[in-house]
C-alpha atoms as a PDB file:
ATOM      1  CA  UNK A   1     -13.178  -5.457 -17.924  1.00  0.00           C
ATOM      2  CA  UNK A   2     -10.221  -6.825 -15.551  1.00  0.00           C
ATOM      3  CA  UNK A   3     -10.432  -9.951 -17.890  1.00  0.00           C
ATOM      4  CA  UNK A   4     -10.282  -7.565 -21.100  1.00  0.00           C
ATOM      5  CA  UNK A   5      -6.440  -8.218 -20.823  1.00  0.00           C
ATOM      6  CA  UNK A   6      -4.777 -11.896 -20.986  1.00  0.00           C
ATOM      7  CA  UNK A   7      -3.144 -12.636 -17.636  1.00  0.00           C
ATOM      8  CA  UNK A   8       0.363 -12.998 -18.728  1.00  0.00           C
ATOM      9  CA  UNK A   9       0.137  -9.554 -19.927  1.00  0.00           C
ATOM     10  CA  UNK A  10      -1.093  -8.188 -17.022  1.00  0.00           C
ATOM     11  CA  UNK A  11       1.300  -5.660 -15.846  1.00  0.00           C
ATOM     12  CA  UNK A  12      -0.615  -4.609 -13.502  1.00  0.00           C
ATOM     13  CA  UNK A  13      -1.607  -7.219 -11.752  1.00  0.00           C
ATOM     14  CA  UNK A  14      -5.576  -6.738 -12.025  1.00  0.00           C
ATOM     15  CA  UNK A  15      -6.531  -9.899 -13.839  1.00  0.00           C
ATOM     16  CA  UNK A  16      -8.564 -12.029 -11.799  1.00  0.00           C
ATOM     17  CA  UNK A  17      -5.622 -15.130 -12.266  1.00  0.00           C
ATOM     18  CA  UNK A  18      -3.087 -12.766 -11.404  1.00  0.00           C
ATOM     19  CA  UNK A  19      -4.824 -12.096  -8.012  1.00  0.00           C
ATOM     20  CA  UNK A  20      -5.459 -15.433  -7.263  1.00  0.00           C
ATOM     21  CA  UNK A  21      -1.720 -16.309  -7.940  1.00  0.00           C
ATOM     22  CA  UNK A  22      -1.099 -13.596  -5.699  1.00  0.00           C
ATOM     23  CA  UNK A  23      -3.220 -14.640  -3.034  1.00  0.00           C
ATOM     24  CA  UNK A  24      -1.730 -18.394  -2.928  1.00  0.00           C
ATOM     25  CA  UNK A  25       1.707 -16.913  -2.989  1.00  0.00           C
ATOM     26  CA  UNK A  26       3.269 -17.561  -5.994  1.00  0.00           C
ATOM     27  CA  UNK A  27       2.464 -14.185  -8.312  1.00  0.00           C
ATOM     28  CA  UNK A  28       3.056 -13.416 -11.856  1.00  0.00           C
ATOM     29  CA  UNK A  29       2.778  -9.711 -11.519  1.00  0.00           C
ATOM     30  CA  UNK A  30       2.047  -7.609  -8.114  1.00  0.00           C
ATOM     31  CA  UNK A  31      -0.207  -4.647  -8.107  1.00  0.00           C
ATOM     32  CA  UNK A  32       2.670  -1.960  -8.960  1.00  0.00           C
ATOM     33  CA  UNK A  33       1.619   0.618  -5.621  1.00  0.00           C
ATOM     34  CA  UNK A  34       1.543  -2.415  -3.103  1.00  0.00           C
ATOM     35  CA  UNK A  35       4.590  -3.833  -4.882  1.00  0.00           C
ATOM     36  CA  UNK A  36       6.231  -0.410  -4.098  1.00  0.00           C
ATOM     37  CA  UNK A  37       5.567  -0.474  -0.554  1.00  0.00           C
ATOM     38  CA  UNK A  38       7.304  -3.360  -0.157  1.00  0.00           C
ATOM     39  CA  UNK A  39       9.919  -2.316  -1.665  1.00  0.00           C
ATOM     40  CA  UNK A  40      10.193   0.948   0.828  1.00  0.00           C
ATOM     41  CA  UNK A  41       9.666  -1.443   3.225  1.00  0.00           C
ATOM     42  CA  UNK A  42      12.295  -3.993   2.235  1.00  0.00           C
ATOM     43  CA  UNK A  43      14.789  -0.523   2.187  1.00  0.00           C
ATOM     44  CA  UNK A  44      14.415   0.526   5.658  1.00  0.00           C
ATOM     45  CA  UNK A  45      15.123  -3.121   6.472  1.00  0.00           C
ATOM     46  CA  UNK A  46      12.117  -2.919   9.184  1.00  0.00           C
ATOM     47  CA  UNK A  47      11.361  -6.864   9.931  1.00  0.00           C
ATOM     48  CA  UNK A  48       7.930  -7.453   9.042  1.00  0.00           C
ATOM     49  CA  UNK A  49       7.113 -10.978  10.907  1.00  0.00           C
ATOM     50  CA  UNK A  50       5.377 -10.384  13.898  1.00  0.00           C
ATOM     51  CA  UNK A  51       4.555  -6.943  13.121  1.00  0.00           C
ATOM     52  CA  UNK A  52       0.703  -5.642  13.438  1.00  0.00           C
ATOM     53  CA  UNK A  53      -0.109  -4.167  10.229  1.00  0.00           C
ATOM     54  CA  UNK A  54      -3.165  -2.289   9.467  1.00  0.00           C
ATOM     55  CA  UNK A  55      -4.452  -1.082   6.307  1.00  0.00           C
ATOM     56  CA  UNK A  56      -6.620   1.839   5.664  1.00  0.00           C
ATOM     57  CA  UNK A  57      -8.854   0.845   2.433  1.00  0.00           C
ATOM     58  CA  UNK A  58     -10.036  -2.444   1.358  1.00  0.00           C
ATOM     59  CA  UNK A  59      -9.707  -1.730  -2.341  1.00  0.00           C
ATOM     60  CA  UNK A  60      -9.200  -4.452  -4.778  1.00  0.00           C
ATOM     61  CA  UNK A  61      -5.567  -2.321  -6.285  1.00  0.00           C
ATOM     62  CA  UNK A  62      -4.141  -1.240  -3.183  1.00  0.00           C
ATOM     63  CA  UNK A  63      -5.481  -2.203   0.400  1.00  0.00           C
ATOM     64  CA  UNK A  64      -6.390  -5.934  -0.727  1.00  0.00           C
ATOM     65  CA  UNK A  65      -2.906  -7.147  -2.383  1.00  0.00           C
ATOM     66  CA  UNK A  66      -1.209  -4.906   0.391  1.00  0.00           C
ATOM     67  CA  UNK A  67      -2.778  -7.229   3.029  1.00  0.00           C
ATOM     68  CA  UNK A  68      -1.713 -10.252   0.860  1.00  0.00           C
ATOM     69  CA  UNK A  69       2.091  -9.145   0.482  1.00  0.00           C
ATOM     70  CA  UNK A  70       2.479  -8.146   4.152  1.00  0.00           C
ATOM     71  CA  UNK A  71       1.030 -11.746   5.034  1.00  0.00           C
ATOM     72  CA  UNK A  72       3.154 -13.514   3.012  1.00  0.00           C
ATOM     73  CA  UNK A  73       6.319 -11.730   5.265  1.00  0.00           C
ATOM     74  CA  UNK A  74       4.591 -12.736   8.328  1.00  0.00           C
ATOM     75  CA  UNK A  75       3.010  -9.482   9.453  1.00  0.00           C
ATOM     76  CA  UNK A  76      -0.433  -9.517  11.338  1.00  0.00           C
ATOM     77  CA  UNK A  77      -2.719  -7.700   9.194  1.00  0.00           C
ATOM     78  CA  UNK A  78      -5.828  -6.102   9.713  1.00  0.00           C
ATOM     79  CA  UNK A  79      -7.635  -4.200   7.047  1.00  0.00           C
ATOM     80  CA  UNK A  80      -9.940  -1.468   8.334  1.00  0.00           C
ATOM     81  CA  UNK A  81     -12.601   1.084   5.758  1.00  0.00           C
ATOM     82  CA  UNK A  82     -15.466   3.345   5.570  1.00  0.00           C
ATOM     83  CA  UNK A  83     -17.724   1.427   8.051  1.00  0.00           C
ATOM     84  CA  UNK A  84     -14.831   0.147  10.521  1.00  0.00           C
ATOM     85  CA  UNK A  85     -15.844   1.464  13.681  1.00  0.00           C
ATOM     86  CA  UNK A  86     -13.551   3.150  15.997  1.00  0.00           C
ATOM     87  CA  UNK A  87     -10.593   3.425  12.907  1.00  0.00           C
ATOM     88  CA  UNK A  88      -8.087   5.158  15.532  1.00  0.00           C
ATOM     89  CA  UNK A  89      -8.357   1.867  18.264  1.00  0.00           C
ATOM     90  CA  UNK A  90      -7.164   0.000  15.236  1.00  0.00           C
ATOM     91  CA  UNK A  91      -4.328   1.982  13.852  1.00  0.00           C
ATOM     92  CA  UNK A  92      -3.009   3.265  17.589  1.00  0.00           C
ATOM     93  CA  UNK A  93      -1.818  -0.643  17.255  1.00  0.00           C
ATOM     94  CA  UNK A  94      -0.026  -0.731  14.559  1.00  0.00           C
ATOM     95  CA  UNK A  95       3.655  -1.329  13.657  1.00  0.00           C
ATOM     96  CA  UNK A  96       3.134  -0.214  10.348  1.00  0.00           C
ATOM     97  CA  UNK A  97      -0.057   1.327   8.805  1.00  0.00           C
ATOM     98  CA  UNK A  98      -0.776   1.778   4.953  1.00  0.00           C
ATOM     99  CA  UNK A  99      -3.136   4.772   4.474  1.00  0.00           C
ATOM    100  CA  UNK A 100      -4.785   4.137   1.303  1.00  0.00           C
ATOM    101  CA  UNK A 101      -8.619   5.242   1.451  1.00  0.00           C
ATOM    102  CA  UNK A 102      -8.652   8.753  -0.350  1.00  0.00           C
ATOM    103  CA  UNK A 103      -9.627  11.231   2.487  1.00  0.00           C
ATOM    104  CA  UNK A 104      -7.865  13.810   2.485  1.00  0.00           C
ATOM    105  CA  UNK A 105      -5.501  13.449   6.248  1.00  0.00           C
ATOM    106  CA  UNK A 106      -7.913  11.313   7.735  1.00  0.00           C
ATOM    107  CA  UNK A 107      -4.962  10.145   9.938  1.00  0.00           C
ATOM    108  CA  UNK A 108      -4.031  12.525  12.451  1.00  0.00           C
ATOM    109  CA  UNK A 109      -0.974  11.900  15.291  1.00  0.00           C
ATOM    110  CA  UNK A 110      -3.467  11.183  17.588  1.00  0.00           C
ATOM    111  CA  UNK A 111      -4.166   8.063  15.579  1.00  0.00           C
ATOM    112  CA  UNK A 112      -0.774   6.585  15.231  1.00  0.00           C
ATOM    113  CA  UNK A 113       1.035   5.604  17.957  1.00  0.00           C
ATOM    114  CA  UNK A 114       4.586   6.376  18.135  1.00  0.00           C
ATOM    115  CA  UNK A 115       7.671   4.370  16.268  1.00  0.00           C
ATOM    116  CA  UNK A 116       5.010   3.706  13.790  1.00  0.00           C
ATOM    117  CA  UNK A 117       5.603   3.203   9.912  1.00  0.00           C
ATOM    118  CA  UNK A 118       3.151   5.148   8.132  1.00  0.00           C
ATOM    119  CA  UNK A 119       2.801   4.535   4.217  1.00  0.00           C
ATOM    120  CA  UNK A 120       0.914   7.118   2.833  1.00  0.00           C
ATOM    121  CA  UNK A 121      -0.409   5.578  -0.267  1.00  0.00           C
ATOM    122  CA  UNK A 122      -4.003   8.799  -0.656  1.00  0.00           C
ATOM    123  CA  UNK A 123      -3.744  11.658  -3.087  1.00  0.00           C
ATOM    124  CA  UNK A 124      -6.141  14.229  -2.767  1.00  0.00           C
ATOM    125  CA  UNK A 125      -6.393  17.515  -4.230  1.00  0.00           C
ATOM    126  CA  UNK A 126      -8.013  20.233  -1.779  1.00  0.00           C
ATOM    127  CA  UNK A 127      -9.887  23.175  -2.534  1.00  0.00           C
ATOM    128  CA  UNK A 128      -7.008  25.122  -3.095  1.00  0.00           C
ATOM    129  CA  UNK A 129      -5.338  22.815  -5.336  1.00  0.00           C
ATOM    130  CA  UNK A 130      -2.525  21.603  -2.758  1.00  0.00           C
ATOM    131  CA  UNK A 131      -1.796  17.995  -2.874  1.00  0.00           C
ATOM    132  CA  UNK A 132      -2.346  15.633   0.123  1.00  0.00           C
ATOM    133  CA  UNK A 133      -2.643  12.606   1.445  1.00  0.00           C
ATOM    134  CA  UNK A 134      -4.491  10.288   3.565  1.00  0.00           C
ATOM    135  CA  UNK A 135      -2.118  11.270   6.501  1.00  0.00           C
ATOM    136  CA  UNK A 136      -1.348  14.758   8.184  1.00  0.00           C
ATOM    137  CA  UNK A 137       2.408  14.552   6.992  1.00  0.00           C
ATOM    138  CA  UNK A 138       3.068  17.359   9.254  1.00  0.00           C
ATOM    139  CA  UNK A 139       1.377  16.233  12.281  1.00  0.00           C
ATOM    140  CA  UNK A 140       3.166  12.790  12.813  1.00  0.00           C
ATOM    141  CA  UNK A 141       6.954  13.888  11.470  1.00  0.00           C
ATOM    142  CA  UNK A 142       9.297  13.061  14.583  1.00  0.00           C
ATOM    143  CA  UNK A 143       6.175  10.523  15.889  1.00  0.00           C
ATOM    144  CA  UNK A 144       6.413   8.118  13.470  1.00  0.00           C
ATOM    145  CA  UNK A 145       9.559   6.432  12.565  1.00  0.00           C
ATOM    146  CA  UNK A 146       9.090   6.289   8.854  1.00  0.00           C
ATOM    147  CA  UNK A 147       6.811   8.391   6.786  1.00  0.00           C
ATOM    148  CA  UNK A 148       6.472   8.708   3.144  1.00  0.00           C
ATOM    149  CA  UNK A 149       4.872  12.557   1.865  1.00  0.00           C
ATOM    150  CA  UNK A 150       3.062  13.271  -1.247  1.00  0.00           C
ATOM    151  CA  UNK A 151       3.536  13.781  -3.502  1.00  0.00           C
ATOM    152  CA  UNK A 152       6.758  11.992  -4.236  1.00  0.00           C
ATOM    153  CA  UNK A 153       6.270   9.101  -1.866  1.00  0.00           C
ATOM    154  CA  UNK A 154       4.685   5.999  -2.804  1.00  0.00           C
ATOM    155  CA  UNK A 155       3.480   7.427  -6.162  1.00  0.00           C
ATOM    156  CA  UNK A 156       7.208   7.364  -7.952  1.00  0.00           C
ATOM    157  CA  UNK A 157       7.333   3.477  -7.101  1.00  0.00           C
ATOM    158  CA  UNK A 158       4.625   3.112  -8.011  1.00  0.00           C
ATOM    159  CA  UNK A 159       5.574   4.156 -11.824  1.00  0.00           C
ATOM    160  CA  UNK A 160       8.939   2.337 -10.788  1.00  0.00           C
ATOM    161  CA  UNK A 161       6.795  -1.277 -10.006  1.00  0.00           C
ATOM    162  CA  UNK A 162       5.104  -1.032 -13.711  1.00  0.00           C
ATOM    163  CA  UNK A 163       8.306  -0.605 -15.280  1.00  0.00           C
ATOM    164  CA  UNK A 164       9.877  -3.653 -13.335  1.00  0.00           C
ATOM    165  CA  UNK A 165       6.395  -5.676 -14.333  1.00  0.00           C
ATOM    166  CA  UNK A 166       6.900  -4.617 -17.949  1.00  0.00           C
ATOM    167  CA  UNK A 167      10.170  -5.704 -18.323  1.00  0.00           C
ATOM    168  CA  UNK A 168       9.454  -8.768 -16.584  1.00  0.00           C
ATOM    169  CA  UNK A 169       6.519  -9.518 -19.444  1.00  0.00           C
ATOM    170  CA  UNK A 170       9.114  -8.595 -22.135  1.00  0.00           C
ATOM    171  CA  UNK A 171      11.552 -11.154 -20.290  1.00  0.00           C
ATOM    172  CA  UNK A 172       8.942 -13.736 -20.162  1.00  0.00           C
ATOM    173  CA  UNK A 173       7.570 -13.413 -23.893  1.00  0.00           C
ATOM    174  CA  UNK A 174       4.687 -12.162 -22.429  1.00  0.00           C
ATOM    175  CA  UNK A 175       4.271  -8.969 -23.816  1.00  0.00           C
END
């Protein structure tokens, strides 16, 4: 299916070619929710070389190409999921951590340590219907130096990254 889709049309970023070209550097089109991260990043203007990074999800959309772009800027990056033992040694670490595993506030303040940038890339609907994320928003404001809520965080740049690829394609003759 992710080959269904020629790569030069590939707004999203999902064809096998595209994440390749990614990988080496040199992309066509990013994944549009890592792409948007970077951009949040690039807006704080937080340096990223040096920084200890650690992502939350290994997923081939988010947590892989997230690993890739914050390499590429020099970050350290470590990319932790369901079976990582210990999850809080690894993100008490970080400079900047990228939730994106879909459990619902999984990250709690005594996980992040504090200064932190916390990207909050989950969305999970609870049995009352109220939106959340992968972080307790609520719990880290004032401990972390940057945090993005949902909704309204990541998710609006994310929309904003597949409008950038798309007009990119269009300026190419791609699409």
């Amino acid at each position: 299916m992710l080959e269904a889709v020629a790569p030069q049309k590939d707004v999203d970023g999902f064809h096998p070619d595209n994440v390749g070209r990614l990988t080496i550097g040199a992309p066509r089109f990013v994944p549009c929710t890592p792409a948007g991260v970077m951009e949040m990043l690039a807006a704080t203007g937080i340096a990223l070389a040096g920084r200890d990074a650690v992502i939350v999800g290994r997923s081939n959309i988010v947590g892989k190409p997230m690993a890739m772009l914050l390499l590429h800027q020099g970050a350290t990056v470590t990319i932790c999921h369901s079976r990582t033992r210990d999850l809080g040694d690894h993100t008490r670490r970080a400079d900047i951590v990228v939730a994106a595993v879909g459990r619902p506030q999984l990250l709690g303040a005594d996980m992040v340590k504090p200064g932190a940038v916390v990207i909050d890339v989950g969305i999970n609907r609870l049995s009352d219907g109220k939106l959340v994320g992968d972080v307790a928003f609520d719990a880290l404001l004032g401990k972390a130096s940057h945090i993005t809520p949902v909704p309204g965080g990541v998710g609006p740049m994310t929309v904003a990254m597949l409008m950038a690829n798309t007009v990119r394609a269009a300026e190419l003759g791609q699409a």
